[in-house]
C-alpha atoms as a PDB file:
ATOM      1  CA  UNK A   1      40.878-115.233 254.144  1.00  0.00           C
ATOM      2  CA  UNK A   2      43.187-112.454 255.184  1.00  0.00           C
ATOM      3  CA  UNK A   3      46.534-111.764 253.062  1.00  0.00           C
ATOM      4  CA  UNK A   4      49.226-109.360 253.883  1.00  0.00           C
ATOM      5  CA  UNK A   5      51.570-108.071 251.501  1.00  0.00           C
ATOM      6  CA  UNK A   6      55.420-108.977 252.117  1.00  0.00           C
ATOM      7  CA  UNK A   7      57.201-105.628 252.233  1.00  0.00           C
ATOM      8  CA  UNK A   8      60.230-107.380 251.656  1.00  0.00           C
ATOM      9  CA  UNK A   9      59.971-109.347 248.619  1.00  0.00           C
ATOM     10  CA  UNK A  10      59.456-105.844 246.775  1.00  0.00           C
ATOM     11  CA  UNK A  11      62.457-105.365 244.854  1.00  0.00           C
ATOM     12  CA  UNK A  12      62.666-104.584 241.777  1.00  0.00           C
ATOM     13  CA  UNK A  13      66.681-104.706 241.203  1.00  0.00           C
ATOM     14  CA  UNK A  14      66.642-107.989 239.136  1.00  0.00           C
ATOM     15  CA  UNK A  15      64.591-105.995 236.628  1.00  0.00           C
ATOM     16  CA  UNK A  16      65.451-103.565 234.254  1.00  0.00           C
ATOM     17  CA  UNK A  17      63.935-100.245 234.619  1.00  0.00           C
ATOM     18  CA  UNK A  18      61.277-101.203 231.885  1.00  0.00           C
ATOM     19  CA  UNK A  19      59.989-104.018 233.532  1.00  0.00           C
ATOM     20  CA  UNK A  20      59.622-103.010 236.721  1.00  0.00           C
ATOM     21  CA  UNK A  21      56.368-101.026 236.282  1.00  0.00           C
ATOM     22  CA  UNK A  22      55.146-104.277 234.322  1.00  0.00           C
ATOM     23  CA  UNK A  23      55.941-106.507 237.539  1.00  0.00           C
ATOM     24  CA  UNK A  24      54.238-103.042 239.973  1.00  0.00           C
ATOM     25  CA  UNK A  25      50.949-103.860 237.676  1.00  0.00           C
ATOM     26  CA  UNK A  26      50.824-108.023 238.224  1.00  0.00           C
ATOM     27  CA  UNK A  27      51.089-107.121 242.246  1.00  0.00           C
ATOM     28  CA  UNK A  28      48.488-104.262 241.884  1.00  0.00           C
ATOM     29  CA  UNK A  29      46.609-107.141 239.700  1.00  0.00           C
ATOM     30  CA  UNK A  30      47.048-109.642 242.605  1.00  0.00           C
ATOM     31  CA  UNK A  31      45.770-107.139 245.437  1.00  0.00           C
ATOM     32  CA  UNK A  32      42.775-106.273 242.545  1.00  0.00           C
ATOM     33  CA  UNK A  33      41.829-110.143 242.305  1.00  0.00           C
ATOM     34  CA  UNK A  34      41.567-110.478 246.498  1.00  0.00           C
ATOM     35  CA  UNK A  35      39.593-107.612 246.594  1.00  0.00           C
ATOM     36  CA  UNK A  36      37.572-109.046 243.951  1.00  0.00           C
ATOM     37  CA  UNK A  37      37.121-112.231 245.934  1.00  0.00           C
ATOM     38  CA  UNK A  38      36.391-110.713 249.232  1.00  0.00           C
ATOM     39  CA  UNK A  39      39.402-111.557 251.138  1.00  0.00           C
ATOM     40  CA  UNK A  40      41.048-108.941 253.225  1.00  0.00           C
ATOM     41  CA  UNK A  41      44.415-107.634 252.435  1.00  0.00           C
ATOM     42  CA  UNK A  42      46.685-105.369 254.683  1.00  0.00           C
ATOM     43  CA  UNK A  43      50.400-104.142 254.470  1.00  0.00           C
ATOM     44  CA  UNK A  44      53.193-102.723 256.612  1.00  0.00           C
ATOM     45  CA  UNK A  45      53.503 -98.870 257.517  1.00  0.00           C
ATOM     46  CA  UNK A  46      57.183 -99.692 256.169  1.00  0.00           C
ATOM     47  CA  UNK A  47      55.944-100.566 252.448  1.00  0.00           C
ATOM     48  CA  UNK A  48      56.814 -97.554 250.810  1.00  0.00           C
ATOM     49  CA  UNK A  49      59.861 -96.752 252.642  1.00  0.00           C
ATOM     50  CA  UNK A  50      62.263 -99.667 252.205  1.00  0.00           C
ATOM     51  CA  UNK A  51      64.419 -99.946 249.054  1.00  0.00           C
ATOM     52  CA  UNK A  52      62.872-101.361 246.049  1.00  0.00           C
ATOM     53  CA  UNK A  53      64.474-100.500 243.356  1.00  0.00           C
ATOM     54  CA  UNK A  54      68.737-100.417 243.857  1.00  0.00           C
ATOM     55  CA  UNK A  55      69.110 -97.651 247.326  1.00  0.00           C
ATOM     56  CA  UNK A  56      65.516 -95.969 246.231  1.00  0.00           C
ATOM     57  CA  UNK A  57      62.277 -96.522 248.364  1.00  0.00           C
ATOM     58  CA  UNK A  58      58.882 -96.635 246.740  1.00  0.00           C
ATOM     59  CA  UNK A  59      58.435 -93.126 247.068  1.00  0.00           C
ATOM     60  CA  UNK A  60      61.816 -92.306 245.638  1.00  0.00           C
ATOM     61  CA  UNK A  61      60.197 -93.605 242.189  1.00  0.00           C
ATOM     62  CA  UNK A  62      57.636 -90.705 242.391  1.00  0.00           C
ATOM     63  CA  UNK A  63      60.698 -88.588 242.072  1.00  0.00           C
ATOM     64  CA  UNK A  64      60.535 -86.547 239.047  1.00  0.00           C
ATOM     65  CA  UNK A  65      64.327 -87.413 238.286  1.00  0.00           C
ATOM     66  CA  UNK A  66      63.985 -91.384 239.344  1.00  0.00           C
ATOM     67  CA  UNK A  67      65.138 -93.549 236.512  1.00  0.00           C
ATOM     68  CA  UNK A  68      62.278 -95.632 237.140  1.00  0.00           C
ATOM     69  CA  UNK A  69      59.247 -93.046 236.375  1.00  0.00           C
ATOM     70  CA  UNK A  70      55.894 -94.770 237.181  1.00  0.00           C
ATOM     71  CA  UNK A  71      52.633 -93.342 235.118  1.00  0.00           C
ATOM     72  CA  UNK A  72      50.080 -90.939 236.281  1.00  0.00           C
ATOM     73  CA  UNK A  73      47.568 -94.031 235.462  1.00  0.00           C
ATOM     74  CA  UNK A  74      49.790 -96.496 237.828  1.00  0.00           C
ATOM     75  CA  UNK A  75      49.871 -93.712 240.244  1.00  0.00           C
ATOM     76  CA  UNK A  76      46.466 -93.418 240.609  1.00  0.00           C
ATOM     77  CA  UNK A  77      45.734 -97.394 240.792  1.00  0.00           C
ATOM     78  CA  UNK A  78      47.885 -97.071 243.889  1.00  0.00           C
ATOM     79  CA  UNK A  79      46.645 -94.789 245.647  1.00  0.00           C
ATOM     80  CA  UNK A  80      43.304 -95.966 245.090  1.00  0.00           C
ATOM     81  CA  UNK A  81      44.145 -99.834 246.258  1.00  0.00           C
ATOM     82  CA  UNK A  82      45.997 -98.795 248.967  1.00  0.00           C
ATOM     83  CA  UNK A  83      43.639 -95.916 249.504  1.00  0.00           C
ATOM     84  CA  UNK A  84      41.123 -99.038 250.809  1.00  0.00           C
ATOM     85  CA  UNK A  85      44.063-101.483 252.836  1.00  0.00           C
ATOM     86  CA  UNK A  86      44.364-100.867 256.295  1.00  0.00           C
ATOM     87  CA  UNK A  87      48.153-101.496 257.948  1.00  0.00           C
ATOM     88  CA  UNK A  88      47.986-104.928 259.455  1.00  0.00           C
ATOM     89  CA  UNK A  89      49.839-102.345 262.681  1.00  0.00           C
ATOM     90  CA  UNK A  90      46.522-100.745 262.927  1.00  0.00           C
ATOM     91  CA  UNK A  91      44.991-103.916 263.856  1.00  0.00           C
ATOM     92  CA  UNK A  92      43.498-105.117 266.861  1.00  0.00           C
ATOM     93  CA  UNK A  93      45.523-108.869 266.166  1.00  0.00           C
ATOM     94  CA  UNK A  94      48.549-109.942 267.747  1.00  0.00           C
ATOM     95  CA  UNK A  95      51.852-108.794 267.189  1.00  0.00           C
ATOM     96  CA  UNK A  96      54.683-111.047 266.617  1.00  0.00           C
ATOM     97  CA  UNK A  97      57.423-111.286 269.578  1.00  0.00           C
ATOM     98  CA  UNK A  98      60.300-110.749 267.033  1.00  0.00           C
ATOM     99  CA  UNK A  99      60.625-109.894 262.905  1.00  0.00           C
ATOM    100  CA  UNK A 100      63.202-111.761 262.290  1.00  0.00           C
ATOM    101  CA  UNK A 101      62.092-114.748 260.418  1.00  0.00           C
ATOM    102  CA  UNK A 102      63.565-118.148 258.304  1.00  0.00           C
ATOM    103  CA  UNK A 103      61.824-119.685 255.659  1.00  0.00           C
ATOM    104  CA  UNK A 104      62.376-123.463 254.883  1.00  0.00           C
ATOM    105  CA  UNK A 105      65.439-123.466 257.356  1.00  0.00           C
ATOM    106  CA  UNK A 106      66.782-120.812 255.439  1.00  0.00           C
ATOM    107  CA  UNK A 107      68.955-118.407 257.061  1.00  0.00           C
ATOM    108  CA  UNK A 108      66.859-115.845 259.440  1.00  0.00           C
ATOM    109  CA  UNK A 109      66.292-112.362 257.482  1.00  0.00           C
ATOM    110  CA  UNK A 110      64.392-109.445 258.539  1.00  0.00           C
ATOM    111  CA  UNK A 111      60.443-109.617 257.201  1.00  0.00           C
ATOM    112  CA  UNK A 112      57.899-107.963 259.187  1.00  0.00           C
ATOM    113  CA  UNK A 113      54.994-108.976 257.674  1.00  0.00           C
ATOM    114  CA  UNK A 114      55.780-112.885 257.416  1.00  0.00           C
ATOM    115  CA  UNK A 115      56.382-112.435 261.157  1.00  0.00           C
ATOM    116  CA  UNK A 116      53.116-111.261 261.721  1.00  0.00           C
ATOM    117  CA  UNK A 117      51.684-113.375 259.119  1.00  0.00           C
ATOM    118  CA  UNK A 118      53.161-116.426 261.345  1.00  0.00           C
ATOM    119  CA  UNK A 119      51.822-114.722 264.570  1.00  0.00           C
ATOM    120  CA  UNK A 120      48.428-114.903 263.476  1.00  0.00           C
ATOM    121  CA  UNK A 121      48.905-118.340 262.556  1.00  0.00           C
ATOM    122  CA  UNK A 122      50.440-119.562 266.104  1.00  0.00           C
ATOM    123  CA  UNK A 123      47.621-117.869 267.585  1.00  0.00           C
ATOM    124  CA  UNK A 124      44.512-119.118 265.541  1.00  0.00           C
ATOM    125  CA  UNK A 125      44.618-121.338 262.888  1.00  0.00           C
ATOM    126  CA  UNK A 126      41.071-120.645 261.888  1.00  0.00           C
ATOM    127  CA  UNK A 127      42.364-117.175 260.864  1.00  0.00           C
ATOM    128  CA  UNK A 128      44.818-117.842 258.356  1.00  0.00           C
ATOM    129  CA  UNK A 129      46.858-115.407 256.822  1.00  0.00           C
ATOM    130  CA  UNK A 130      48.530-115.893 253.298  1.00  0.00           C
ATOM    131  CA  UNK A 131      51.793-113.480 252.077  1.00  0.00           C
ATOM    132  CA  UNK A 132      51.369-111.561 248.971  1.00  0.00           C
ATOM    133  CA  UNK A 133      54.541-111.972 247.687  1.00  0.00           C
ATOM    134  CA  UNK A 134      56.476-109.960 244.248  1.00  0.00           C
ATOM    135  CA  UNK A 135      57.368-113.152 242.038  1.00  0.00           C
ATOM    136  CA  UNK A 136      60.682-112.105 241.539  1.00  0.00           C
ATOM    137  CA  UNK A 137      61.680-111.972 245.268  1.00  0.00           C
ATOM    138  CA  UNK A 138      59.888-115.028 246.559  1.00  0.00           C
ATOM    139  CA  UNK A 139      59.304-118.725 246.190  1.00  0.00           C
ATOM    140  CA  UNK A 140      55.355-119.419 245.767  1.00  0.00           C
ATOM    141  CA  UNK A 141      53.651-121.963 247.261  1.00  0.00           C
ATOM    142  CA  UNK A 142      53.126-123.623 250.949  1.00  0.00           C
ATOM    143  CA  UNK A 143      56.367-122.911 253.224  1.00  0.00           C
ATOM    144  CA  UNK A 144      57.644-123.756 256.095  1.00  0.00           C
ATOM    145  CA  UNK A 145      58.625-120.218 258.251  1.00  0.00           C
ATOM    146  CA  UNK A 146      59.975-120.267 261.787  1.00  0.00           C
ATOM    147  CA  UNK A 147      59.958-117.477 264.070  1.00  0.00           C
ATOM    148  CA  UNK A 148      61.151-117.525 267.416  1.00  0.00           C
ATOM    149  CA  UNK A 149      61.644-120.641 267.607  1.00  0.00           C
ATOM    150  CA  UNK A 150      57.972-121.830 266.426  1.00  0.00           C
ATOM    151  CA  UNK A 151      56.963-123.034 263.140  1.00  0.00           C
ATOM    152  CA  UNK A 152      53.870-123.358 260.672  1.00  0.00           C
ATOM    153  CA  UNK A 153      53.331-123.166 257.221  1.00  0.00           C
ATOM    154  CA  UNK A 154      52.064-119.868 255.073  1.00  0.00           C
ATOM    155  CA  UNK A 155      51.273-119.821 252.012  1.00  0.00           C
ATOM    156  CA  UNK A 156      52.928-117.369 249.491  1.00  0.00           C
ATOM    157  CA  UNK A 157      50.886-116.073 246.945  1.00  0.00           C
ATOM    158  CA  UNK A 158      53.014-114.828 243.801  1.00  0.00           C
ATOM    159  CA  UNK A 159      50.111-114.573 241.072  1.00  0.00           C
ATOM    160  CA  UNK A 160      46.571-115.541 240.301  1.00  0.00           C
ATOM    161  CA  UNK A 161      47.536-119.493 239.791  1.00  0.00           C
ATOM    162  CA  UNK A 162      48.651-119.473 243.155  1.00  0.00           C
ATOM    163  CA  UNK A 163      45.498-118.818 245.051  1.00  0.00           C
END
């Protein structure tokens, strides 16, 4: 199975400062576990440079002065996990004809990767793609997303039960 990561369910401003390093680890955990099962994983070019954290990107946190300081150890975990993903734009697949996307008849919202995610779906069932998704932004489970007009279900991983 191939899972993409949902750039836009990254964000961390429910959290206090503490915790969001705690929730950074449970994703990194997640995208250790499909590794560890052999699935694929990929993620958008834009992952590290849409806000996360209040008006800061990803890379804003590496800041020396960011009130959020990530560890050297995190740090490394990172780069070596994402070291290994390839960007699901780098891929010969299909590329959905819009990102704008709504999930459960929810209003439409901007979200790349579900987009794509649902593109691959439209376009070959046998390939399904699941959406890694950061617990606090998402809903788990099967959903219904639309795009364009068109509309299957994707499933939205949030942590290990969910698989």
């Amino acid at each position: 199975m191939r899972f993409v990561i949902d750039e836009t369910s990254w964000r961390f401003d429910k959290l206090d400062r503490y915790s969001c390093i705690e929730a950074l680890e449970t994703m990194l955990d997640q995208l250790d576990d499909a590794h560890d099962q052999g699935h694929s994983v990929c993620y958008s070019e834009d992952l590290f440079s849409i806000p996360v954290w209040q008006d800061k990107s990803f890379y804003d946190l590496y800041e020396p002065d960011s009130q959020v300081t990530i560890p050297w150890e995190v740090r490394e975990r990172i780069a070596t996990l994402f070291g290994r993903l390839p960007k699901w734009q780098e891929l010969s697949l299909p590329w959905p004809p819009v990102f704008e996307v709504q999930l459960d008849q929810g209003p439409e919202e901007y979200a790349p990767s579900i987009a794509w995610a649902h593109e691959q779906m439209i376009q070959d069932k046998a390939c399904a793609v699941a959406c890694l998704v950061f617990p606090h932004g998402r809903s788990a489970g099967h959903v219904m997303v639309t795009v364009n007009g068109k509309e299957c279900f994707i499933w939205f991983v949030a942590d290990h039960k969910n698989y």
